[in-house]
Protein backbone atom coordinates (compact mmCIF):
# COMPACT_ATOMS: atom_id res chain seq x y z
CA UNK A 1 152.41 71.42 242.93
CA UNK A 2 153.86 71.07 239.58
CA UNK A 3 151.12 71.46 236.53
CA UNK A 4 151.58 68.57 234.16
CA UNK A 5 151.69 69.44 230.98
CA UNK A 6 149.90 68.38 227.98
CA UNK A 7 152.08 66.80 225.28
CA UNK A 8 151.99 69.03 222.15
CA UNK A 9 151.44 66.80 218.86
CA UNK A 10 154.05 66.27 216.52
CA UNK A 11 154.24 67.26 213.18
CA UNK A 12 152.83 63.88 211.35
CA UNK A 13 154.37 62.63 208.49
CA UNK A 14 152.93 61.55 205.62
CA UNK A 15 151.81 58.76 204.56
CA UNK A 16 152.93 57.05 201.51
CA UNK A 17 149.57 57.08 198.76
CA UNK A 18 148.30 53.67 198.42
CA UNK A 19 148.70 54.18 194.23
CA UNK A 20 152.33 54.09 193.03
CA UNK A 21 153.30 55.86 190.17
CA UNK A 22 153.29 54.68 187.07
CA UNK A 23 156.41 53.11 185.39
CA UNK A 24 157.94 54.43 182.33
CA UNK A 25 155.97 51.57 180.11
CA UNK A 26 152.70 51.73 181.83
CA UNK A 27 153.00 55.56 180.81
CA UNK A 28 153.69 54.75 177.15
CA UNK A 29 151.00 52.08 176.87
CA UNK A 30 148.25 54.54 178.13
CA UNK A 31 149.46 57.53 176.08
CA UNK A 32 150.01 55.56 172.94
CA UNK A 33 147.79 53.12 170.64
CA UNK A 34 148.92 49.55 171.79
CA UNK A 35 150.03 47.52 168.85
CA UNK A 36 148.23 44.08 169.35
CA UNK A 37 145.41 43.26 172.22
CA UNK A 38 144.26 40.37 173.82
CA UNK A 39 141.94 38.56 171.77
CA UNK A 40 140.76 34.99 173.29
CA UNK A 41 143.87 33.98 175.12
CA UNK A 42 146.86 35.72 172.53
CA UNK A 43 147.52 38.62 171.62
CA UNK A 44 146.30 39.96 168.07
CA UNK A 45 147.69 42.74 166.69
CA UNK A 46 145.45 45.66 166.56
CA UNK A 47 145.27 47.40 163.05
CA UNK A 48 144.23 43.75 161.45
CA UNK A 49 141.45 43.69 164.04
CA UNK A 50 140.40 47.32 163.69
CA UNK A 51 140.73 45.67 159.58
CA UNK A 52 138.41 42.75 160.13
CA UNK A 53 136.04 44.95 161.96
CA UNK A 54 135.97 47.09 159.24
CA UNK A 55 135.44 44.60 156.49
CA UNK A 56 132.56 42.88 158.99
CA UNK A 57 130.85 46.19 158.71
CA UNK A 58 131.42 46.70 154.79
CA UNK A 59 129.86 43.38 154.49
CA UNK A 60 126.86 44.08 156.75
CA UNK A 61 126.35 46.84 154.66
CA UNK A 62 126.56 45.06 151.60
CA UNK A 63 124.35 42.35 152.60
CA UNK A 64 121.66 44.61 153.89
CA UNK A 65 121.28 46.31 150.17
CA UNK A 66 121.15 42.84 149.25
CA UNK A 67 118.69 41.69 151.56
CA UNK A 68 115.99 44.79 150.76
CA UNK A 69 116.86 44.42 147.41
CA UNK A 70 115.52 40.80 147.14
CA UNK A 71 112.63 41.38 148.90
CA UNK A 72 111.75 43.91 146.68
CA UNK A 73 111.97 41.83 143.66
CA UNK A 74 110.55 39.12 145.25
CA UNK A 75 107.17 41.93 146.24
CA UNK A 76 107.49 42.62 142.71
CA UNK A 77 107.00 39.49 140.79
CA UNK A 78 104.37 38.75 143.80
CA UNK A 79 102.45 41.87 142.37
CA UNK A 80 102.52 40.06 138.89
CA UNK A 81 101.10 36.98 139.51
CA UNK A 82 97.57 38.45 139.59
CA UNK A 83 98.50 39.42 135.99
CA UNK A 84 99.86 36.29 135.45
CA UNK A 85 97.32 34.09 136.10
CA UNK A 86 94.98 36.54 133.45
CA UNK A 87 97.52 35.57 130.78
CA UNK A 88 96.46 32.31 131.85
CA UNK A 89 92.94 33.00 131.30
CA UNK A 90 93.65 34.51 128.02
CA UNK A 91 95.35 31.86 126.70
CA UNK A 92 92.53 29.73 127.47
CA UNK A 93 90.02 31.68 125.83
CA UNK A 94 92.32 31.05 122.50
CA UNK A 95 92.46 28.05 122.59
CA UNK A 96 88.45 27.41 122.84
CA UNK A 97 87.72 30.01 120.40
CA UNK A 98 91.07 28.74 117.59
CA UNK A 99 92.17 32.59 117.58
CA UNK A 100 95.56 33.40 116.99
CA UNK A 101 97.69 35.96 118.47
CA UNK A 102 101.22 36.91 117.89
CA UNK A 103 103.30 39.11 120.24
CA UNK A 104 106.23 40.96 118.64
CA UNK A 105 109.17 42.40 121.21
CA UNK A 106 111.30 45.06 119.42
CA UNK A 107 113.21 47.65 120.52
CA UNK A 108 117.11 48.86 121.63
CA UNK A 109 120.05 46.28 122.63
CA UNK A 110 119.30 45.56 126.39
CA UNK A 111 115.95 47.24 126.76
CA UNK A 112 114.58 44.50 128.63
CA UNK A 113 112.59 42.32 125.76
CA UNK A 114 113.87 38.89 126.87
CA UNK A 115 113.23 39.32 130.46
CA UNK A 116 109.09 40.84 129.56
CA UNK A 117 109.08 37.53 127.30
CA UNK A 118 110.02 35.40 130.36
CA UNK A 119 107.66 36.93 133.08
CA UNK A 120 104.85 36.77 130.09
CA UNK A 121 105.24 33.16 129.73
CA UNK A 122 106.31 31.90 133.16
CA UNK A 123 102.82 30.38 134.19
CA UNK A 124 101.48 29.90 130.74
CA UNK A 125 100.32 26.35 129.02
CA UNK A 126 103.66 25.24 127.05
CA UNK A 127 101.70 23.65 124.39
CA UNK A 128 99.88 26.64 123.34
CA UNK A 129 102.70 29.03 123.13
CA UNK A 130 105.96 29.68 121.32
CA UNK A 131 109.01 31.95 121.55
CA UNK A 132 110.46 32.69 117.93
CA UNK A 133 114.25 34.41 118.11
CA UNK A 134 115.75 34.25 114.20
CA UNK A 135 119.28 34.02 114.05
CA UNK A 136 120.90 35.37 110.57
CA UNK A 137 119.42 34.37 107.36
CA UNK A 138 120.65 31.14 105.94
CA UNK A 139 121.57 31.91 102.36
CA UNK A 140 118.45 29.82 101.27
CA UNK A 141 116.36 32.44 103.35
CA UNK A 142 118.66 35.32 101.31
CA UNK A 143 116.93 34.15 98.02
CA UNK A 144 112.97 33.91 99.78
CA UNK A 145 110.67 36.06 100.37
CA UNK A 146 111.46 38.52 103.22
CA UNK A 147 108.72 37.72 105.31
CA UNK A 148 108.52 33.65 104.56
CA UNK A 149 110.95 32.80 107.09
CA UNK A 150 108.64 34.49 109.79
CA UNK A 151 105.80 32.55 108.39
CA UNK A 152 107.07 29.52 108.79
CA UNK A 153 106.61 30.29 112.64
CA UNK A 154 103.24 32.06 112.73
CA UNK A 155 100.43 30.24 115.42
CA UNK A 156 98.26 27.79 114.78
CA UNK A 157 94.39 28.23 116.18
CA UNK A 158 94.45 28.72 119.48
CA UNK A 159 98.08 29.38 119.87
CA UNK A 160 99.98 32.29 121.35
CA UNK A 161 103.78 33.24 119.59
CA UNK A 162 105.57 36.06 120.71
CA UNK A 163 108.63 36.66 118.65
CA UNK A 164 111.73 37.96 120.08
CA UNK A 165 112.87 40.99 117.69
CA UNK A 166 110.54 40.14 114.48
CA UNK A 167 110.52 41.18 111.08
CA UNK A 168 111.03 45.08 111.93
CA UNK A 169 114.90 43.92 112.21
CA UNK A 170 114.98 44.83 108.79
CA UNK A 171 114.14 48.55 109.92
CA UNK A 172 116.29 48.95 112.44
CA UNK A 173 119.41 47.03 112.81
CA UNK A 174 119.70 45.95 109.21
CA UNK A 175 119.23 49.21 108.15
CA UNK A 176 121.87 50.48 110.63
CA UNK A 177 124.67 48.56 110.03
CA UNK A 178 123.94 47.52 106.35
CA UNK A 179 122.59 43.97 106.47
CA UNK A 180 119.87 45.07 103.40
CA UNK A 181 120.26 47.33 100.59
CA UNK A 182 118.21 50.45 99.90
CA UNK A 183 116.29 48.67 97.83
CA UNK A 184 115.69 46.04 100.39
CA UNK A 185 114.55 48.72 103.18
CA UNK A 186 112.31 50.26 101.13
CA UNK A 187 110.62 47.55 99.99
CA UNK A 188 110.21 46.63 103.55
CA UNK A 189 108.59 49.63 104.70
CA UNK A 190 106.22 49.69 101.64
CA UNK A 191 104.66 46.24 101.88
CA UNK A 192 104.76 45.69 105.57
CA UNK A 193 101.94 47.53 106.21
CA UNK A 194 99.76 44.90 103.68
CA UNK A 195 101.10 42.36 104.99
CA UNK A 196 100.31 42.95 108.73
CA UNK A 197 96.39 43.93 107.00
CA UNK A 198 95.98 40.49 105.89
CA UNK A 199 97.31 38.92 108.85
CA UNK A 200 94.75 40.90 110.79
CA UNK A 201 91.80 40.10 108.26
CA UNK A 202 92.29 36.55 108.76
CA UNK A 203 92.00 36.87 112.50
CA UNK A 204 95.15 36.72 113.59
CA UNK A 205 95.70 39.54 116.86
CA UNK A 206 98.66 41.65 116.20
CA UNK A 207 100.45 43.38 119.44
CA UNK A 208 103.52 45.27 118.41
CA UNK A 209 105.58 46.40 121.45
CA UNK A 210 109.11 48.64 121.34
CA UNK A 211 110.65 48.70 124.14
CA UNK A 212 112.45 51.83 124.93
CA UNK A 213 115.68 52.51 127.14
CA UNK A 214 117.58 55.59 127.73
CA UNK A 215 121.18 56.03 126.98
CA UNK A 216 123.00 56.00 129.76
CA UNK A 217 120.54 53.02 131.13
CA UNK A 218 121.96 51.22 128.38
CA UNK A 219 125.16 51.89 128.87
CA UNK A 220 124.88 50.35 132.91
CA UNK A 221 123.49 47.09 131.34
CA UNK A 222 125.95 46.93 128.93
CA UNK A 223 128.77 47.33 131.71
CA UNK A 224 126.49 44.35 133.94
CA UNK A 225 126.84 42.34 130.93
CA UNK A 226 130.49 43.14 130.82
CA UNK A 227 131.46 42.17 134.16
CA UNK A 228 128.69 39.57 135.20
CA UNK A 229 130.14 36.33 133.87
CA UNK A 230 126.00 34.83 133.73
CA UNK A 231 125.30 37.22 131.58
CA UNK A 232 128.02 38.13 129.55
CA UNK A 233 126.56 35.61 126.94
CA UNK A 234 124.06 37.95 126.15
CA UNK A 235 126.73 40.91 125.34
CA UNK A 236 126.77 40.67 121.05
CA UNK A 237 129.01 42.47 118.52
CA UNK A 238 125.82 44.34 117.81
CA UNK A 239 125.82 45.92 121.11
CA UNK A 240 128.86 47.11 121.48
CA UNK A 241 128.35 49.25 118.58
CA UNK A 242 124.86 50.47 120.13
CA UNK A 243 126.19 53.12 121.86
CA UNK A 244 128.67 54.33 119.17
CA UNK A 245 125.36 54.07 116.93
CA UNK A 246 122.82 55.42 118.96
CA UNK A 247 121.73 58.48 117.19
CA UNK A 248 121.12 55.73 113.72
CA UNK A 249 118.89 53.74 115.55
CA UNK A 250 116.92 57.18 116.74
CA UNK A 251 116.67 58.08 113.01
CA UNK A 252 115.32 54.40 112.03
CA UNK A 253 112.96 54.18 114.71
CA UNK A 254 111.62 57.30 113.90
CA UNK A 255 111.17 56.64 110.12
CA UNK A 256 109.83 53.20 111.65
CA UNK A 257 107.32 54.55 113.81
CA UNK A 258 106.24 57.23 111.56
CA UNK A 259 105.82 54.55 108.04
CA UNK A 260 104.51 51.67 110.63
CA UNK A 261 102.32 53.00 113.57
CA UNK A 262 98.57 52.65 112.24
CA UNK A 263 95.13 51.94 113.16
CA UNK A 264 94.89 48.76 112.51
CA UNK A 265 98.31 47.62 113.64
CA UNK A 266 99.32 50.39 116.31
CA UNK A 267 102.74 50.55 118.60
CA UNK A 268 102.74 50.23 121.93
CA UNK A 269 106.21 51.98 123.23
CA UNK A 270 107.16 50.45 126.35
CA UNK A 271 109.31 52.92 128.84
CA UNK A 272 111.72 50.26 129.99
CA UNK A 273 114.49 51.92 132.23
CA UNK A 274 112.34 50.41 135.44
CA UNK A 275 112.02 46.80 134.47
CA UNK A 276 109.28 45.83 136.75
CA UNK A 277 106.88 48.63 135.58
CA UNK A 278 107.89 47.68 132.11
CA UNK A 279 107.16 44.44 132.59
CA UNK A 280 103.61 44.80 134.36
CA UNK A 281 102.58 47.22 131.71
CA UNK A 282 103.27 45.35 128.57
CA UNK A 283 101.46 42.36 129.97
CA UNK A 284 98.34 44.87 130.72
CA UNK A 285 98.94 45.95 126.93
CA UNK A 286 98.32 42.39 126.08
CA UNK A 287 95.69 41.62 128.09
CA UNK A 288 93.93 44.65 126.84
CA UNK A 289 94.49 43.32 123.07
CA UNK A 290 91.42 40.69 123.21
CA UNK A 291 88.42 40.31 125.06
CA UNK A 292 88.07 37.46 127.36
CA UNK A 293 86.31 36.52 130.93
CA UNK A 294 88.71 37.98 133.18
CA UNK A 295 89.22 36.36 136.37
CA UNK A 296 89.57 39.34 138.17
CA UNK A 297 87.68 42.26 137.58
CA UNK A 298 89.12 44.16 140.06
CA UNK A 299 92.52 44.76 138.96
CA UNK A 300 93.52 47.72 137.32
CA UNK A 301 94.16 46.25 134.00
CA UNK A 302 94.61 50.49 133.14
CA UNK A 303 98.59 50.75 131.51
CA UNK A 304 100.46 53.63 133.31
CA UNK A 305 100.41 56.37 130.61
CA UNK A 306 104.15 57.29 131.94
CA UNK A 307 105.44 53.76 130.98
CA UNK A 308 103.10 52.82 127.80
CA UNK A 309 102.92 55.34 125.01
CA UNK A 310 101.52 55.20 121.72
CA UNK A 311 103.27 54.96 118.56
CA UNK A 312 101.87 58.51 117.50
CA UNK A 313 102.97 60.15 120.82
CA UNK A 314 106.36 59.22 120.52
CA UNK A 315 106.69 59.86 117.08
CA UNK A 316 105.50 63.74 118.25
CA UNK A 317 108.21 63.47 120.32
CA UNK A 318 110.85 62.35 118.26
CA UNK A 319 109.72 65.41 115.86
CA UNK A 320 110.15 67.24 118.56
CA UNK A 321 113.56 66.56 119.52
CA UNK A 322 114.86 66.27 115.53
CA UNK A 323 112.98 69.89 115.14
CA UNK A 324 115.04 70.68 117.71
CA UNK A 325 118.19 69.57 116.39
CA UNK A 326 117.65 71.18 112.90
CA UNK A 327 116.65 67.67 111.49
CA UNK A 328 114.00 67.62 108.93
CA UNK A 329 110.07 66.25 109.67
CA UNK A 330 108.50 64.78 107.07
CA UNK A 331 105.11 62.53 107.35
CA UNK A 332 104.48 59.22 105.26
C-alpha cells in the first residue's frame, strides 16, 4: 500500500503592502514648509497668513492694554465722584454764606494743572465758578499795576475762581526767560506777600497749589503732545524750552517757595507724576481749606503725605539738593 504523502507548503510570496510609497512631490511637500494652504476653497499663500495671524495677535494685545487701561480710568474718576459731589457741597456753603475763594494752579509745563482744574469743576454750579487763564499782557496792562489785571477777575460773594497759572508767573517763567526786569521781580516778591494779607483780611480764602513733575515725566508728556495730534495744541514755545531750562525754573521755584510759603498764605506742592492721585489730593487740599457740612463724613478727606507736601518741606528739600550741589542757602 502506497503512503500518501502530505503536500509540503510552498514558500509564500509576499504580498504587496496596502500603502504605496510616496512620490517624489508628496516627499517634498511633507519635508518642506508648503508655500500657500487651503484657506476657504483657494489656496492662500502661507507666510501672509502666518502675517495676518501675527498682526491679529499684536492687535489682541494691543487692545487688551487698552481695554484694562480704560477701566482703570474709568474706576478712577468713579473713586472721585464722592469728592466731587463735596466740592458740590462746598460751593454751596459759599454761596449762602457770600465767601469768596480763589484757587491758584501753578507749577512746571505739563504737570497736570489743566486736567486737576477740569476734574475740580466737572460737577460744579457754572454760575458760581470761574476759570481765569491770562494770555500776555496787552501793552495797556504793561503800564498798570502788576496785580490789576488779576483783579479784574477776583470772585464775587459766594463765588469760586480758580486761576490757571496766576500772578506767580512773574516768579517763574517771567523771570526765566526775561519777560520782567530785575526790578520788576523784585518788586514782585516784596509786595506779594501784602497783597495776598489783605486779600485774606477781607475774607477772601486763598489755596495756592504747585504742581510738581519730574523730569523725565515731563519729557514723556512733552513727546504725547508731540505726536498726539488732540493735543499737540497744548505743546507752546515755552515748553520746548522747559527741558533745556529746567535747572532755572528749580532755582525760581526755590527762591519762590522760600520768599512766598507763609502762615497765612501757605503752598500746597502737589506730587503730580500719577495724575489720578494728584488729582484726588488737591481736591482734598481744597476741601480741607473751609469748613462746611460735609455730606460724607466718612471719607477720608486725609491728603496722602507722599503726594501733598508743604511749601516748607519742599523748600528743605530743595536746600537739600542745592547744598548738595555746592549752591548757596540763604533764608528770606
Amino acid at each position: 500500500m502506497t503512503e500518501e504523502k502530505t503536500p509540503q507548503p510552498q514558500n509564500e510570496v509576499a504580498k504587496p503592502s496596502s500603502v504605496s510609497a510616496p512620490s517624489g512631490s508628496e516627499t517634498n511637500t511633507r519635508n518642506t514648509n508648503p508655500k500657500t494652504v487651503l484657506f476657504g476653497q483657494k489656496k492662500v499663500p502661507l507666510d501672509a497668513l502666518l502675517n495676518d495671524y501675527q498682526r491679529l495677535l499684536d492687535q489682541e494685545k494691543k487692545y487688551a492694554k487698552e481695554l484694562k487701561k480704560a477701566v482703570r480710568i474709568r474706576k478712577q474718576e468713579q473713586s472721585l465722584k464722592p469728592f466731587q459731589a463735596e466740592l458740590i457741597q462746598m460751593q454751596n456753603h459759599l454761596e449762602k454764606t457770600k465767601r469768596k475763594m480763589i484757587i491758584l494752579f501753578d507749577g512746571r509745563d505739563a504737570a497736570g494743572k489743566g486736567g486737576t482744574i477740569r476734574r475740580v469743576t466737572r460737577y460744579m454750579n457754572e454760575k458760581h465758578y470761574r476759570i481765569v487763564a491770562l494770555g500776555k499782557p496787552t501793552e495797556e496792562q504793561k503800564t498798570q499795576w502788576y496785580f490789576q489785571k488779576y483783579v479784574s477777575h477776583f470772585p464775587r460773594g459766594g463765588e469760586v475762581v480758580l486761576f490757571d497759572r496766576s500772578w506767580y508767573n512773574r516768579a517763574m517763567v517771567e523771570k526765566v526767560f526775561g519777560f520782567c526786569t530785575e526790578e520788576e521781580y523784585s518788586h514782585f516778591m516784596k509786595g506779594v506777600i501784602e497783597f495776598e494779607k489783605d486779600l485774606i483780611r477781607q475774607g477772601t480764602i486763598l489755596v495756592k497749589l504747585y504742581f510738581s513733575v519730574d523730569k523725565d515725566e515731563q519729557a514723556n508728556r512733552f513727546d504725547r503732545r508731540k505726536s498726539d495730534p488732540l493735543r499737540q495744541w497744548k505743546l507752546s514755545e515755552i515748553d520746548m524750552q522747559a527741558q533745556d531750562r529746567w535747572d532755572d525754573f528749580t532755582d525760581v521755584k526755590y527762591e519762590m517757595l522760600k520768599h512766598t510759603h507763609t502762615n497765612t498764605a501757605p503752598w500746597f506742592v502737589i506730587r503730580s507724576n500719577d495724575k489720578y492721585r494728584a488729582r484726588l489730593n488737591a481736591i482734598k487740599v481744597i476741601l480741607n481749606s473751609i469748613d462746611y457740612d460735609r455730606l460724607n463724613e466718612n471719607l477720608d478727606f486725609a491728603p496722602d503725605p507722599e503726594i501733598v507736601i508743604s511749601g516748607a518741606r519742599e523748600l528743605e528739600i530743595l536746600e537739600a539738593e542745592r547744598l548738595a550741589q555746592g549752591k548757596s542757602v540763604t533764608r528770606y
